[in-house]
Protein backbone atom coordinates (compact mmCIF):
# COMPACT_ATOMS: atom_id res chain seq x y z
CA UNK A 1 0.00 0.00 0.00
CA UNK A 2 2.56 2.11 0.66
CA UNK A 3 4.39 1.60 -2.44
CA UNK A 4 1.05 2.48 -4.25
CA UNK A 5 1.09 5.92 -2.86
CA UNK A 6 4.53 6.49 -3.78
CA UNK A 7 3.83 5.45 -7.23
CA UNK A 8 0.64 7.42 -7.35
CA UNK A 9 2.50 10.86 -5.75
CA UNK A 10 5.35 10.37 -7.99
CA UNK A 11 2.82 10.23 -11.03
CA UNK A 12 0.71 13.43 -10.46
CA UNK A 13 4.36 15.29 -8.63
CA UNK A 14 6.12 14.47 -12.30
CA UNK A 15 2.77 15.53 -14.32
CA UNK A 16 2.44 19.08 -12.65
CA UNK A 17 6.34 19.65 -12.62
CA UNK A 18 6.49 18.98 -16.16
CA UNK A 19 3.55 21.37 -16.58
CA UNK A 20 5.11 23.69 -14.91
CA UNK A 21 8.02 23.65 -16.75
CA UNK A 22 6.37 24.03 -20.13
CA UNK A 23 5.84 26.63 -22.52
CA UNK A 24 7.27 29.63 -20.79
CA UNK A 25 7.53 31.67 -23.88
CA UNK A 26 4.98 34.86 -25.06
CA UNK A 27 4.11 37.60 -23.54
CA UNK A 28 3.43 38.27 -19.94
CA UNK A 29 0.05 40.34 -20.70
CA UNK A 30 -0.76 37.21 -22.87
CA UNK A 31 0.27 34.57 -19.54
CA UNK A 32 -2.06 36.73 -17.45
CA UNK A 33 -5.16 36.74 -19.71
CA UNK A 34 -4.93 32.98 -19.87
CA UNK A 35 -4.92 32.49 -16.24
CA UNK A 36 -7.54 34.55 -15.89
CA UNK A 37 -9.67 32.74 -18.47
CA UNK A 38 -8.41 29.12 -17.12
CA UNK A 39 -11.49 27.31 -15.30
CA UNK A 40 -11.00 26.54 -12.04
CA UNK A 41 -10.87 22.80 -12.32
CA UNK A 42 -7.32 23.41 -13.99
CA UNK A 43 -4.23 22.47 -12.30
CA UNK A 44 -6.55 20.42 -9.22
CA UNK A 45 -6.18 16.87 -8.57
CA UNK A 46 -9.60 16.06 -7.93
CA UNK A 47 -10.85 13.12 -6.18
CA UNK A 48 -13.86 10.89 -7.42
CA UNK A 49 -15.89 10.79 -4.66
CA UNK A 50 -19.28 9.21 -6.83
CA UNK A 51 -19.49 7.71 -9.90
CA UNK A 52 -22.01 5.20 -12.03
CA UNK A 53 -19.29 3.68 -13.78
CA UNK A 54 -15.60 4.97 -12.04
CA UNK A 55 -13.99 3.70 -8.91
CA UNK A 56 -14.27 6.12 -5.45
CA UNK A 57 -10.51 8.04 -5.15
CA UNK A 58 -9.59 7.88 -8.69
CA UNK A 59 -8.13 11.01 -9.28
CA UNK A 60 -8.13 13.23 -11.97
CA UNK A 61 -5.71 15.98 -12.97
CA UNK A 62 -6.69 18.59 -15.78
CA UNK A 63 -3.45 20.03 -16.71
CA UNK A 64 -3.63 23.63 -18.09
CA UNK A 65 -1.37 22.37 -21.10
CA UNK A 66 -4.19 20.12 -22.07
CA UNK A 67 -2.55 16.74 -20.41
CA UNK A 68 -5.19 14.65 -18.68
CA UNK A 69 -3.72 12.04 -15.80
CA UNK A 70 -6.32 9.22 -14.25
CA UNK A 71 -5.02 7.13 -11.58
CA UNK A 72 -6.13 5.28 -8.92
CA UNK A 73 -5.11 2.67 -5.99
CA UNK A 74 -6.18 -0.11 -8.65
CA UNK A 75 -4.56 0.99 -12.21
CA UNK A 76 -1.62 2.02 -13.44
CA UNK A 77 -1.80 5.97 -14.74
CA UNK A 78 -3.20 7.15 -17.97
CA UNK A 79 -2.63 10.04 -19.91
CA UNK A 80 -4.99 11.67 -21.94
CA UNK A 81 -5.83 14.88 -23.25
CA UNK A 82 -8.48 17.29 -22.56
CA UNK A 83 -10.29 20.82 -24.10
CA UNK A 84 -12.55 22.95 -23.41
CA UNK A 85 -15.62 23.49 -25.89
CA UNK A 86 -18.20 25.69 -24.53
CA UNK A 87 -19.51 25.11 -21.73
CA UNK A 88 -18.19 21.58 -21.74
CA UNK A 89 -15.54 19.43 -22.70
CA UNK A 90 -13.85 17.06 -24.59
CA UNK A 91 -11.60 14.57 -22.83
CA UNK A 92 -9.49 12.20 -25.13
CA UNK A 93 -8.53 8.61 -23.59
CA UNK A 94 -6.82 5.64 -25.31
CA UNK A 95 -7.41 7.52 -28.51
CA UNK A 96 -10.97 7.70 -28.17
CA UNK A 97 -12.74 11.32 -27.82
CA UNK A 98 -15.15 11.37 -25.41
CA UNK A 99 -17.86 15.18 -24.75
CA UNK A 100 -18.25 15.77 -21.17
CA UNK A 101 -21.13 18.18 -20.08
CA UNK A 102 -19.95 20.33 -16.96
CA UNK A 103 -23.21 19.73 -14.58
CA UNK A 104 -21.70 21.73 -11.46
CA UNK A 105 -18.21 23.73 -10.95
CA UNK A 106 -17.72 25.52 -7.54
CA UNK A 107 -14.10 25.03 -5.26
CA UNK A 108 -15.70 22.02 -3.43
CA UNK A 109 -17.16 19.72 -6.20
CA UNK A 110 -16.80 19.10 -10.15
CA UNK A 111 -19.35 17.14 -11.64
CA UNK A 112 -19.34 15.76 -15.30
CA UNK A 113 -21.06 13.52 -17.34
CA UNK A 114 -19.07 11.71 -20.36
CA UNK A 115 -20.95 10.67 -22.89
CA UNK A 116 -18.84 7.23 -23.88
CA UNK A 117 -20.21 4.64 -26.21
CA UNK A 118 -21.77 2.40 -24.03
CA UNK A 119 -23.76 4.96 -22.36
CA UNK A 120 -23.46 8.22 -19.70
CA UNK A 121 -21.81 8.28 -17.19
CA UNK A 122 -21.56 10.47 -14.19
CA UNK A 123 -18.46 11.22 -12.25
CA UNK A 124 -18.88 13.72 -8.72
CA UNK A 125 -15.11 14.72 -8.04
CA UNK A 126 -13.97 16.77 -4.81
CA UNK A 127 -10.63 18.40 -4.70
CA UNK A 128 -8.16 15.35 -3.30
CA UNK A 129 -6.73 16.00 0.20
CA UNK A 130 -2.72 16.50 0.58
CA UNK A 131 -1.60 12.79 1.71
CA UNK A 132 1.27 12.59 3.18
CA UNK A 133 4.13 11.02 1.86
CA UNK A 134 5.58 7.87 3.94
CA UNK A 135 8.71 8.50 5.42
């Protein structure tokens, strides 16, 4: 178990650092108007706290670059990729495109619905608490 959370904190650490790192080029006017236009989901890990189809504490990370990471206790990480269309999204895993309907945003939940090819299904996320890391 421990080894799990090591593996899963090394995942999402290694995600946002790379983030981080990338694309520091443009404008600083131009940096500034994207962060303010950013949802607020960006940048999270979220935590699935309900779900008709996806295990309780997968997380989720939306990366601001467009990178999408899914792990969990149970399955190795995934990448993805994600957009923003409207007033929804479009999330991209194991080459398959998925829209996602935002159905509630605030700092204390994000819920979706992806509409994947065998049917709906709705994911209630919460933002993850900070685990600690074993010593």
């Amino acid at each position: 178990m421990v080894e799990r959370h090591w593996t899963l904190a090394l995942a999402v650490g290694a995600i946002v650092l790379v983030s981080a790192c990338a694309d520091r080029t443009g404008s600083a006017e131009r940096r500034q108007t994207e962060a303010v236009a950013s949802p607020s989901f960006v940048n999270k890990v979220w935590r699935v706290s309900e779900s008709s189809a996806v295990a309780p504490g997968t997380l989720y990370v939306f990366l601001s670059e467009g990178t999408l990471l899914i792990t969990s206790d149970h399955s190795k990480p995934a990448l993805g990729t994600w957009t923003q269309d409207g007033g929804g999204l479009t999330m991209v895993e194991e080459s398959i495109a998925y829209t996602v309907d935002i159905l509630n945003l605030s700092a204390g939940e994000f819920r979706i619905r992806s509409h994947n090819p065998g049917g709906a299904v709705e994911i209630r996320m919460v933002p993850a608490a900070a685990v600690p890391l074993p010593q």
